[in-house]
C-alpha atoms as a PDB file:
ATOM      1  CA  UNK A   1     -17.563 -11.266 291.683  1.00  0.00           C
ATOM      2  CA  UNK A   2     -18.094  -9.519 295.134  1.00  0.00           C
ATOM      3  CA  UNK A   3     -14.483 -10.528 296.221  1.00  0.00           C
ATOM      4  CA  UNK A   4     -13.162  -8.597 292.995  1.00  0.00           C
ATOM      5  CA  UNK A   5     -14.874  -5.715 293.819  1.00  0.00           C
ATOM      6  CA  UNK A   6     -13.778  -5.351 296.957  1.00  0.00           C
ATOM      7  CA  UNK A   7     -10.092  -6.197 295.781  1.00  0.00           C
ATOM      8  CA  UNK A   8     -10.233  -3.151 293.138  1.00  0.00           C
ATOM      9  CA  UNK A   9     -11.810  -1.211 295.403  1.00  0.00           C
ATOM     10  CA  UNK A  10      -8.618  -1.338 297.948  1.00  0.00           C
ATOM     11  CA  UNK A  11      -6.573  -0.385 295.008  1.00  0.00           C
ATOM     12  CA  UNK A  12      -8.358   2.160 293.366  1.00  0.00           C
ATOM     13  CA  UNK A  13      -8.355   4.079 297.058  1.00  0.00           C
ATOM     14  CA  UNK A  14      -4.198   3.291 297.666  1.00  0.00           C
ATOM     15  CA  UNK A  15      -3.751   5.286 294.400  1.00  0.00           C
ATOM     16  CA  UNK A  16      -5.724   8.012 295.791  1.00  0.00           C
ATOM     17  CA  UNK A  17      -4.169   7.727 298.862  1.00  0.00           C
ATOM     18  CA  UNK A  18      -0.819   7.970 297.360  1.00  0.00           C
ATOM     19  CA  UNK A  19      -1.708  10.605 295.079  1.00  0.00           C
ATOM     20  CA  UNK A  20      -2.589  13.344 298.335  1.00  0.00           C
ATOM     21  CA  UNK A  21       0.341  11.857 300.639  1.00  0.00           C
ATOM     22  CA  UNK A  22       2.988  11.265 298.323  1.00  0.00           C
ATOM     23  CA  UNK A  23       2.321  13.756 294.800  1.00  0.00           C
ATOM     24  CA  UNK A  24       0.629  17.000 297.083  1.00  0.00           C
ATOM     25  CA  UNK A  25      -2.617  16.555 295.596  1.00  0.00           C
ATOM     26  CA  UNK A  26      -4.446  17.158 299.049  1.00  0.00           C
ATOM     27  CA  UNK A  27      -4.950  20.774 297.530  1.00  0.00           C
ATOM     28  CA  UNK A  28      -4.275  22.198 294.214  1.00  0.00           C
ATOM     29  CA  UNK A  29      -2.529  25.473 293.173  1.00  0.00           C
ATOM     30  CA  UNK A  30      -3.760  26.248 290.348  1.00  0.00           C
ATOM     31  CA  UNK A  31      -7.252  28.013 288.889  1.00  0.00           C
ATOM     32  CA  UNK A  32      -9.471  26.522 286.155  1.00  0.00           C
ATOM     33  CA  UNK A  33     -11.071  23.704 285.256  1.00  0.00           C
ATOM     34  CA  UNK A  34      -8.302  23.045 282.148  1.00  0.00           C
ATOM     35  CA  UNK A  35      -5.058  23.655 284.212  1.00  0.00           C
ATOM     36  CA  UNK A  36      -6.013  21.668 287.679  1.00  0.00           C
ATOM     37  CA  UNK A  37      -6.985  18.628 284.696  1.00  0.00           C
ATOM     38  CA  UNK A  38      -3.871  18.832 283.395  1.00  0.00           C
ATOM     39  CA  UNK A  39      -1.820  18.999 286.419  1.00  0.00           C
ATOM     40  CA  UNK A  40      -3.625  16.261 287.655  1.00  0.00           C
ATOM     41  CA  UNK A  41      -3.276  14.166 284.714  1.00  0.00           C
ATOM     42  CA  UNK A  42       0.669  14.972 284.967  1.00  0.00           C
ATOM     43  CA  UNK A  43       0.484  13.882 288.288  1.00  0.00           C
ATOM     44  CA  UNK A  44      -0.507  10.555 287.688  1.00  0.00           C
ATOM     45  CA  UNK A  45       1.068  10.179 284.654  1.00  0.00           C
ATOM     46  CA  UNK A  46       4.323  10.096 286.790  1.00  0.00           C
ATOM     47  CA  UNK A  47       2.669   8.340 289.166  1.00  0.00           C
ATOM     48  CA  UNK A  48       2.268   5.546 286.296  1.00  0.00           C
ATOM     49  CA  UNK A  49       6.265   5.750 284.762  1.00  0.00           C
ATOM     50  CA  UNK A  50       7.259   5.550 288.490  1.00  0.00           C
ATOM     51  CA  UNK A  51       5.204   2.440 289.565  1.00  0.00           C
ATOM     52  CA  UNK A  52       6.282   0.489 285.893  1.00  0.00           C
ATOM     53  CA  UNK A  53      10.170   1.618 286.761  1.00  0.00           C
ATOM     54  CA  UNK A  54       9.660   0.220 290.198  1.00  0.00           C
ATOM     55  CA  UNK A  55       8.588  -3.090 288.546  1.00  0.00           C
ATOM     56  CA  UNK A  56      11.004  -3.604 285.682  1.00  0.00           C
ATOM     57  CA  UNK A  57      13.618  -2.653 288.186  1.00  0.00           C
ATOM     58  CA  UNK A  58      12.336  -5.332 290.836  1.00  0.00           C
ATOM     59  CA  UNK A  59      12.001  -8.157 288.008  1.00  0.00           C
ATOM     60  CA  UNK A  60      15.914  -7.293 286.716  1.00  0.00           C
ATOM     61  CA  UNK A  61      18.631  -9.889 287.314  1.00  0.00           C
ATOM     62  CA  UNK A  62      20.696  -5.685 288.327  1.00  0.00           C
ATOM     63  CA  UNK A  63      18.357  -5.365 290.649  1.00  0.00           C
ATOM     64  CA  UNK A  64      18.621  -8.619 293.046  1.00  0.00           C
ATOM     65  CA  UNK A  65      22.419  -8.628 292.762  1.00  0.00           C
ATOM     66  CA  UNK A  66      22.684  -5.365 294.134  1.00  0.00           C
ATOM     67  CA  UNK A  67      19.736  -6.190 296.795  1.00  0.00           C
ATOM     68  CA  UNK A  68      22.564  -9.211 297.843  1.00  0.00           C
ATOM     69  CA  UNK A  69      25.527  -7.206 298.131  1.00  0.00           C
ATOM     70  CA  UNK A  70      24.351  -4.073 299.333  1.00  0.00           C
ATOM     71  CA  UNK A  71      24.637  -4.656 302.813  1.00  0.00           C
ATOM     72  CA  UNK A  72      28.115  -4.602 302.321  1.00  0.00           C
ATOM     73  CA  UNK A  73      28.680  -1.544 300.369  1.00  0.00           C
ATOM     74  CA  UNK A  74      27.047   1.555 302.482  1.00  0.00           C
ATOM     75  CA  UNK A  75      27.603   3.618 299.173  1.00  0.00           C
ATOM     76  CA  UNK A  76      25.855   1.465 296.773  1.00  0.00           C
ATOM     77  CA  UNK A  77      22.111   3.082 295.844  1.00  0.00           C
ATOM     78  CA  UNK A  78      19.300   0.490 296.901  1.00  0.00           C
ATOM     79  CA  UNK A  79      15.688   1.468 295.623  1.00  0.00           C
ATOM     80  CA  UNK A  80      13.525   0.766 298.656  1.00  0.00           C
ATOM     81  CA  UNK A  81       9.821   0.781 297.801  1.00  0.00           C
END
C-alpha cells in the first residue's frame, strides 16, 4: 500500500501545484470565509471540465488526425498539453 500512497501523494501536490501556477491561486482577492470557498471551488471546478476536455479530446479519432496533419497546415489549431 506504501507505493500507492506515495503515487497519490505526487498527484494530489501537481493539482496544487497547478492550481497557484496556472489558476492564480498563490493569493486570493477576495474577503470572507464564504467568497474565497467559492472562488476556490470555481477554480477547480474548471480545473476539472478542463482536464476531462483534455482527455476526451486526446482519446478522439478528430484529435489524432489533426495531430498527423498538422505539421503541414501552420493554421490548423493543435491542443498542446
Amino acid at each position: 500500500m506504501f507505493p500507492l500512497c506515495t503515487v497519490a501523494k505526487e498527484t494530489i501536490e501537481r493539482v496544487f501545484a497547478d492550481a497557484k501556477e496556472k489558476h492564480a491561486m498563490r493569493y486570493t482577492h477576495h474577503r470572507g470565509l464564504a467568497r474565497v470557498s467559492a472562488w476556490v471551488r470555481l477554480k477547480y471546478a474548471a480545473m476539472n471540465l478542463k482536464k476531462i476536455a483534455i482527455g476526451k479530446w486526446n482519446a478522439s479519432n478528430f484529435a489524432s488526425y489533426i495531430m498527423i496533419f498538422a505539421p503541414f497546415n501552420d493554421k490548423t489549431p493543435v491542443l498542446v498539453v
